[in-house]
PDB file of N, CA and C in Angstrom:
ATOM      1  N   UNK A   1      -8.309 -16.436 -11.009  1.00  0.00           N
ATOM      2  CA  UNK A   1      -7.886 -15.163 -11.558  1.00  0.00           C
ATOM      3  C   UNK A   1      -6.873 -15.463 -12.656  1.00  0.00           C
ATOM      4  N   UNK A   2      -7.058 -15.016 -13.823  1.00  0.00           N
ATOM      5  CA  UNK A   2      -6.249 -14.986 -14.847  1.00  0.00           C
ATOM      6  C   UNK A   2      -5.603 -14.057 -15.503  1.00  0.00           C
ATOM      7  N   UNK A   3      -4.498 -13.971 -14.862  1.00  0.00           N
ATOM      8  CA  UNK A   3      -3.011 -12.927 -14.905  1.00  0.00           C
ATOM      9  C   UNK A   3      -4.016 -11.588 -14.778  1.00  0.00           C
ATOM     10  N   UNK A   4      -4.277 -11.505 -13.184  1.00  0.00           N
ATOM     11  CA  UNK A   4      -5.240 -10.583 -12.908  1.00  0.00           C
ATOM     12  C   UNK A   4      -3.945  -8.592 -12.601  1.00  0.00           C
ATOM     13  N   UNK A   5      -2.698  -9.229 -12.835  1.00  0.00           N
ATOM     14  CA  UNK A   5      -2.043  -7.729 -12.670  1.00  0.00           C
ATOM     15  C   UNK A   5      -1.220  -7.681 -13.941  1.00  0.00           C
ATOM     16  N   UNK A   6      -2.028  -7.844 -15.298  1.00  0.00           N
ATOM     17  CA  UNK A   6      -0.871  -7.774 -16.541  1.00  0.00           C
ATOM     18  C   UNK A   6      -1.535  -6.043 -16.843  1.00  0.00           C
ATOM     19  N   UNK A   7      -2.845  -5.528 -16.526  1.00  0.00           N
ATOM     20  CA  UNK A   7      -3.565  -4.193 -16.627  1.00  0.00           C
ATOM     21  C   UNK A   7      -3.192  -2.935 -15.407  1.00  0.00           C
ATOM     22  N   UNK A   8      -2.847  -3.857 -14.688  1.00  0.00           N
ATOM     23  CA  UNK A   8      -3.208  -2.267 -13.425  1.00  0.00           C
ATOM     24  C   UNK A   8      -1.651  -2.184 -12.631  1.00  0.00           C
ATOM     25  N   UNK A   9      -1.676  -0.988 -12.011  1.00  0.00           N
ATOM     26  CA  UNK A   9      -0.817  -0.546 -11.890  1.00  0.00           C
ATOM     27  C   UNK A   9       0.141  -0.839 -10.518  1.00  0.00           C
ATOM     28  N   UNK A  10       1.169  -0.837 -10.131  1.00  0.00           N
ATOM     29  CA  UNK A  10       1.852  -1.220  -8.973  1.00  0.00           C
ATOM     30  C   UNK A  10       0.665  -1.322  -7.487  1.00  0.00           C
ATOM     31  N   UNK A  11       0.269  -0.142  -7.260  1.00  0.00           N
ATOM     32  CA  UNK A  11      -0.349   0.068  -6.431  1.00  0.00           C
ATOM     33  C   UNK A  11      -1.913  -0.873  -5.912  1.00  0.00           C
ATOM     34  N   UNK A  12      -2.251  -0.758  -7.114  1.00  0.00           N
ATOM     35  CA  UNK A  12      -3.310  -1.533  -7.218  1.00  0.00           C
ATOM     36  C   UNK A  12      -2.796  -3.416  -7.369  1.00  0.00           C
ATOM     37  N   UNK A  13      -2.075  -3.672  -7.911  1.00  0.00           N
ATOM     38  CA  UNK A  13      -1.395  -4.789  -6.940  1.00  0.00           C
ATOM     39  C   UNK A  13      -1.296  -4.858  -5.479  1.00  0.00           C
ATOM     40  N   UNK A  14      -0.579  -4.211  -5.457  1.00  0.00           N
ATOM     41  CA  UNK A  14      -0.543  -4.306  -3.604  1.00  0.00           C
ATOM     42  C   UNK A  14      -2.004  -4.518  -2.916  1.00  0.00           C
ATOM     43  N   UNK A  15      -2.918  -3.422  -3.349  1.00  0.00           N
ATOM     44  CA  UNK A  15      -4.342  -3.959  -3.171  1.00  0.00           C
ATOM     45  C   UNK A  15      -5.017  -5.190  -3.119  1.00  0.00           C
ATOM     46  N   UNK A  16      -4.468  -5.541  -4.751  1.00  0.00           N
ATOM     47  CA  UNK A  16      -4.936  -6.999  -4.579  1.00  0.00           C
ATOM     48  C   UNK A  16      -4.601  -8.406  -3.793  1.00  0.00           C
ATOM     49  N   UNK A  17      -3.204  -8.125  -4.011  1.00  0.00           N
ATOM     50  CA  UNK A  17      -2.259  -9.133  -3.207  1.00  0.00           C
ATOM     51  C   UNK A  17      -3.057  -9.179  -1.718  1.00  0.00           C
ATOM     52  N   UNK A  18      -3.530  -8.144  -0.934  1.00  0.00           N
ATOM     53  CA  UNK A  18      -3.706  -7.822   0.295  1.00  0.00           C
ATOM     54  C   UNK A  18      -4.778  -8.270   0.393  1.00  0.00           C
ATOM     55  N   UNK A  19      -6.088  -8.312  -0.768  1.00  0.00           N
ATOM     56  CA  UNK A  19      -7.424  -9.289  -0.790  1.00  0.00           C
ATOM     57  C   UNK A  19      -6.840 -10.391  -0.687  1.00  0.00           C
ATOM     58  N   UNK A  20      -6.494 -10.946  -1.969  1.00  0.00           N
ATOM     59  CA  UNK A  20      -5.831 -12.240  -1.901  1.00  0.00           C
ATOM     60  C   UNK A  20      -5.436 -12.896  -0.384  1.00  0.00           C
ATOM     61  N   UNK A  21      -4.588 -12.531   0.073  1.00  0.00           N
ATOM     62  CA  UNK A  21      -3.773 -12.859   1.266  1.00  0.00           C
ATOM     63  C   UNK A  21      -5.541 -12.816   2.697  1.00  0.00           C
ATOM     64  N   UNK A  22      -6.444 -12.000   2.286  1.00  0.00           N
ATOM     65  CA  UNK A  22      -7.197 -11.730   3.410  1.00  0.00           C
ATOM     66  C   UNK A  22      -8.452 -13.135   3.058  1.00  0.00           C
ATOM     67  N   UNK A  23      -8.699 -13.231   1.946  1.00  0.00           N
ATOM     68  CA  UNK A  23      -9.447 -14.642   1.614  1.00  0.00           C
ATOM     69  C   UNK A  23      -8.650 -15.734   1.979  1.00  0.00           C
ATOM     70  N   UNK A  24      -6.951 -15.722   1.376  1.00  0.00           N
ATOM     71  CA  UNK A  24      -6.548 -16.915   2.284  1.00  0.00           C
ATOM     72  C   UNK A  24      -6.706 -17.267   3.767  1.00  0.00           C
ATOM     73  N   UNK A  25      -6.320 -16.398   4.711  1.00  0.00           N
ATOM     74  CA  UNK A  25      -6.826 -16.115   6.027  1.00  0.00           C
ATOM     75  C   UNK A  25      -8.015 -16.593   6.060  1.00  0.00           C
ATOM     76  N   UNK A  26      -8.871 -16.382   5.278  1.00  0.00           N
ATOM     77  CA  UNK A  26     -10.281 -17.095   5.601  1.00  0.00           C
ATOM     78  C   UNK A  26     -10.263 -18.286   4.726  1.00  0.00           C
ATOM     79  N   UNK A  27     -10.058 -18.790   4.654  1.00  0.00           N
ATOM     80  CA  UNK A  27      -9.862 -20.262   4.124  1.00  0.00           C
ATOM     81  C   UNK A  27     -10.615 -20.408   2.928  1.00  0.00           C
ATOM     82  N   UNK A  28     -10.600 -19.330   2.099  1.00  0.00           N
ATOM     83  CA  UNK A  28     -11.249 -19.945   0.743  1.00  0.00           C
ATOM     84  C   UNK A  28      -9.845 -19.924  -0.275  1.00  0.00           C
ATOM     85  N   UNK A  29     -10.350 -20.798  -1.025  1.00  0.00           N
ATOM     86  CA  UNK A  29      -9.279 -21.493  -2.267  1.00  0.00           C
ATOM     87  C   UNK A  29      -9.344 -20.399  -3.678  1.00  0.00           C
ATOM     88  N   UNK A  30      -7.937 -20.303  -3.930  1.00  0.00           N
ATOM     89  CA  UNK A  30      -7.535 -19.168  -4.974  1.00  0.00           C
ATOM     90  C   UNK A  30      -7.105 -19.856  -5.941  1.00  0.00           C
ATOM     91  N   UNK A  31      -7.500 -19.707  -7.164  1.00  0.00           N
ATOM     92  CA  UNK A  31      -6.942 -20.169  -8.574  1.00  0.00           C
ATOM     93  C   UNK A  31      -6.377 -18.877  -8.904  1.00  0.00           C
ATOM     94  N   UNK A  32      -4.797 -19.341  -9.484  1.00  0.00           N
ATOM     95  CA  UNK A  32      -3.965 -17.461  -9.716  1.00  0.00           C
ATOM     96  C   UNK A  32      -3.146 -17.935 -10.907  1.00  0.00           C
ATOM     97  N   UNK A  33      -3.424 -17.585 -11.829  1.00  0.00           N
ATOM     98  CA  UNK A  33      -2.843 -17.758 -13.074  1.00  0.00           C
ATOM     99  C   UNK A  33      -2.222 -16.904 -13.704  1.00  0.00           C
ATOM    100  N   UNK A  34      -0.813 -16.446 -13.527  1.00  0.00           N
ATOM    101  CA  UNK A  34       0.492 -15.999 -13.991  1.00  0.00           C
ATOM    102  C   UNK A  34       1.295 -16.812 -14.882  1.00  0.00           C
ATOM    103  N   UNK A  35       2.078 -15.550 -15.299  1.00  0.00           N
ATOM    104  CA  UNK A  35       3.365 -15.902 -15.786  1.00  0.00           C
ATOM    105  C   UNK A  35       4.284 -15.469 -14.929  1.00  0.00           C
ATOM    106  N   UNK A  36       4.132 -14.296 -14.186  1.00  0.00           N
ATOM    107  CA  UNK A  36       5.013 -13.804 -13.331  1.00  0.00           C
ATOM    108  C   UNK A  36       4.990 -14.805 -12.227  1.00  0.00           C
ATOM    109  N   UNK A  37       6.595 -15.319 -12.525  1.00  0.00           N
ATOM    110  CA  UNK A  37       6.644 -16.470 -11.434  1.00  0.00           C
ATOM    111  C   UNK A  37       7.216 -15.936 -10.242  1.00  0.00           C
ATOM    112  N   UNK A  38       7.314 -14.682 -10.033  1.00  0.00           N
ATOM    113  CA  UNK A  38       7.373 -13.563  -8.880  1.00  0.00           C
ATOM    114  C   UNK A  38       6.423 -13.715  -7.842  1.00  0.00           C
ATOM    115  N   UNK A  39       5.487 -13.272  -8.500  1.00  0.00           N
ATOM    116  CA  UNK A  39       3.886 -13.318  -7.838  1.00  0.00           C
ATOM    117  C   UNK A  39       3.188 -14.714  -7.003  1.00  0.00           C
ATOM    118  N   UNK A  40       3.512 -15.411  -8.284  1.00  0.00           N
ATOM    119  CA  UNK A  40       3.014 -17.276  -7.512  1.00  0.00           C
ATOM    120  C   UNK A  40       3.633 -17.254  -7.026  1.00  0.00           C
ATOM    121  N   UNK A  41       5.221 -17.081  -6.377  1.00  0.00           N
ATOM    122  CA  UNK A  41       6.196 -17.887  -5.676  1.00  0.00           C
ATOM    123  C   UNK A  41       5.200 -16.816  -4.188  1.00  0.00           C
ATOM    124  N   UNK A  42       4.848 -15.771  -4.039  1.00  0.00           N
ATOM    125  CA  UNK A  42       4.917 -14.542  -2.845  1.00  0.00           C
ATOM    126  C   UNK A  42       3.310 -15.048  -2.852  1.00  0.00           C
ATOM    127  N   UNK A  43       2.245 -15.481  -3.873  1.00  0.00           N
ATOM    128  CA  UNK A  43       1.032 -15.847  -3.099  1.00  0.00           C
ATOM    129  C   UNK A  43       0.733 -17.547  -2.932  1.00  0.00           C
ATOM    130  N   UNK A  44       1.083 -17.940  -3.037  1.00  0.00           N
ATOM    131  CA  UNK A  44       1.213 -19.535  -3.623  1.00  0.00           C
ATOM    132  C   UNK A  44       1.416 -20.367  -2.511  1.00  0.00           C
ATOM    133  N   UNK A  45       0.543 -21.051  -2.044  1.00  0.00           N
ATOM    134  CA  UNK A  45       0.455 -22.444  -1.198  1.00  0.00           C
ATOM    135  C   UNK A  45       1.173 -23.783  -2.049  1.00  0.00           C
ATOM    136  N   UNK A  46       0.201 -24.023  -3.151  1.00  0.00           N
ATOM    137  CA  UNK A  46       0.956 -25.016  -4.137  1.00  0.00           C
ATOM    138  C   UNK A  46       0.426 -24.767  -5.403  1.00  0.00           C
ATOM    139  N   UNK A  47       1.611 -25.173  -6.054  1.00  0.00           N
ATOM    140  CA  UNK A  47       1.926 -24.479  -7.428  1.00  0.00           C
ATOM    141  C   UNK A  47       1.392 -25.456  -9.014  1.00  0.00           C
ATOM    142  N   UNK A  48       0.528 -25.418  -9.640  1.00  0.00           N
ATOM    143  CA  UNK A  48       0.565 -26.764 -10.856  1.00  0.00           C
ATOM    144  C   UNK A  48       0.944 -25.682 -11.624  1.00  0.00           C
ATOM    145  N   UNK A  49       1.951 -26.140 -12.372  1.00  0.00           N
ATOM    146  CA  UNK A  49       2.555 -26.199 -13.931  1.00  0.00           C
ATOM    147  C   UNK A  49       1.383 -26.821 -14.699  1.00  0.00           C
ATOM    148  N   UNK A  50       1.166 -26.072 -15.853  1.00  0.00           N
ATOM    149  CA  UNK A  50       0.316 -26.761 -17.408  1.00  0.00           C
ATOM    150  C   UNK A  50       0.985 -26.340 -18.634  1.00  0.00           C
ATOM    151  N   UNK A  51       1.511 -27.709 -19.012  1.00  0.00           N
ATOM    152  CA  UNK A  51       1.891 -26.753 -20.444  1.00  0.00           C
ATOM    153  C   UNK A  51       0.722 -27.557 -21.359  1.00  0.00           C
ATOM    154  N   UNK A  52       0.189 -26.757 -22.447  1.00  0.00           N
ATOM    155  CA  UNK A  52      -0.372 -27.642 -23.689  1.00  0.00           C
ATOM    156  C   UNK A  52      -1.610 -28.291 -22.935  1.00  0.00           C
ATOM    157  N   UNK A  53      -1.890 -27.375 -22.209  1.00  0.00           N
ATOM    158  CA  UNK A  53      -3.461 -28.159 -21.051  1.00  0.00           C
ATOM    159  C   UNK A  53      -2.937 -29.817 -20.246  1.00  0.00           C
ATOM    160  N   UNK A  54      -2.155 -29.735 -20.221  1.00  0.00           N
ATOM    161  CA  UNK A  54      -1.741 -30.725 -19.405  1.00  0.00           C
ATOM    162  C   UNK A  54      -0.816 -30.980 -18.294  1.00  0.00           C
ATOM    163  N   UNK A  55      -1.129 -30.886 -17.250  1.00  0.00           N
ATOM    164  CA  UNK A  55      -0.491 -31.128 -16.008  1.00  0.00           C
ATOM    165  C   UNK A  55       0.901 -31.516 -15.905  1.00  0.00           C
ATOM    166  N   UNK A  56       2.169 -30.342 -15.570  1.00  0.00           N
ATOM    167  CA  UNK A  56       3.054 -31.690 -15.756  1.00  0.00           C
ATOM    168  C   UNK A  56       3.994 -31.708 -14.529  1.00  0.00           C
ATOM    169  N   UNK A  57       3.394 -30.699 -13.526  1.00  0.00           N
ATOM    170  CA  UNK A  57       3.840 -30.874 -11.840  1.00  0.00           C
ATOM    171  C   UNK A  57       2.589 -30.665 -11.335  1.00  0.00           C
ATOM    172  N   UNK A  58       2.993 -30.364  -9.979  1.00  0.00           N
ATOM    173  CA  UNK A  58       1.694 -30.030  -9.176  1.00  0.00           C
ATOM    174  C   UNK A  58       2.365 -30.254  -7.719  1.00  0.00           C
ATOM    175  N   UNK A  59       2.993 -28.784  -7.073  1.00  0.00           N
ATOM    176  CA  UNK A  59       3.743 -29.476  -5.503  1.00  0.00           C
ATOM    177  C   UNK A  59       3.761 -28.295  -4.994  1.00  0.00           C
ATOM    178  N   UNK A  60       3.840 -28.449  -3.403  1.00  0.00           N
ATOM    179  CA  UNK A  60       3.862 -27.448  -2.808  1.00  0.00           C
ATOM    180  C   UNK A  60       4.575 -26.674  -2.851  1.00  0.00           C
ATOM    181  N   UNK A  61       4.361 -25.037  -3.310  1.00  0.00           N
ATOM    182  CA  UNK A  61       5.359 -24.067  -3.474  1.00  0.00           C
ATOM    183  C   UNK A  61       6.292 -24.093  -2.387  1.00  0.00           C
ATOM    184  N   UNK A  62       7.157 -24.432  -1.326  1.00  0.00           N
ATOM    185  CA  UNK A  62       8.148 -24.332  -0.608  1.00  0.00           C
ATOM    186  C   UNK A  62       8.824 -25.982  -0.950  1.00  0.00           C
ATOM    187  N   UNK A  63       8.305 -26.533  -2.205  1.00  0.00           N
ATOM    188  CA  UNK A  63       9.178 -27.652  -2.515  1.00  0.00           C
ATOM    189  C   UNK A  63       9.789 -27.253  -3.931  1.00  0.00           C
ATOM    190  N   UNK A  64       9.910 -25.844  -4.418  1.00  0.00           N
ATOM    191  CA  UNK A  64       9.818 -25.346  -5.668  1.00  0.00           C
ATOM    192  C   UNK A  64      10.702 -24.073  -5.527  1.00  0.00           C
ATOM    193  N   UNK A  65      11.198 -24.231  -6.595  1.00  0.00           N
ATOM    194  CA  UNK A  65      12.229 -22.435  -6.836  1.00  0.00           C
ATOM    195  C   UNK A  65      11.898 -22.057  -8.198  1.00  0.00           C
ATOM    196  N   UNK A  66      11.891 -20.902  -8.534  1.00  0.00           N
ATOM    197  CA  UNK A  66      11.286 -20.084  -9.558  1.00  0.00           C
ATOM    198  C   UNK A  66      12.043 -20.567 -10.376  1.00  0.00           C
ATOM    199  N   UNK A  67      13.859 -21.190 -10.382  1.00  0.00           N
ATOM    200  CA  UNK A  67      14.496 -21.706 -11.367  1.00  0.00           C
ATOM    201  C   UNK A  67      13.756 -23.049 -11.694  1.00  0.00           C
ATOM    202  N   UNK A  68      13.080 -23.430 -11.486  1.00  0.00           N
ATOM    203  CA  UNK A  68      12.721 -25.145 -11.626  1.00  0.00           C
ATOM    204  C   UNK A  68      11.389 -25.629 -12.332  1.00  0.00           C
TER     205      UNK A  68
END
């Protein structure tokens, strides 16, 4: 998903977040591509950074703070 809540509205977030969260439960794998580092930190198992198409972390979001 690519910055799948920059269009719709609060509510309809919550919606999604709540799919999101119900596929994790079922064990399929989410690609979530933000800027809102709000969002990745609240859906996020582990987190890669890309700047310039290139990798320049890649760690599990509870080894990570939105300052970092």
């Amino acid at each position: 998903m690519d910055e799948p809540t920059s269009a719709i509205a609060h509510k309809e977030v919550e919606s999604l977040f709540a799919k999101i969260r119900s596929l994790r439960a079922a064990g399929k794998s989410i690609i979530y591509i933000s800027h809102k580092m709000d969002e990745v930190f609240e859906l996020a198992d582990d987190i890669s950074v890309l700047r310039d198409g290139t990798v320049v972390s890649s760690q599990p979001a509870s080894a990570l703070t939105a300052g970092r």
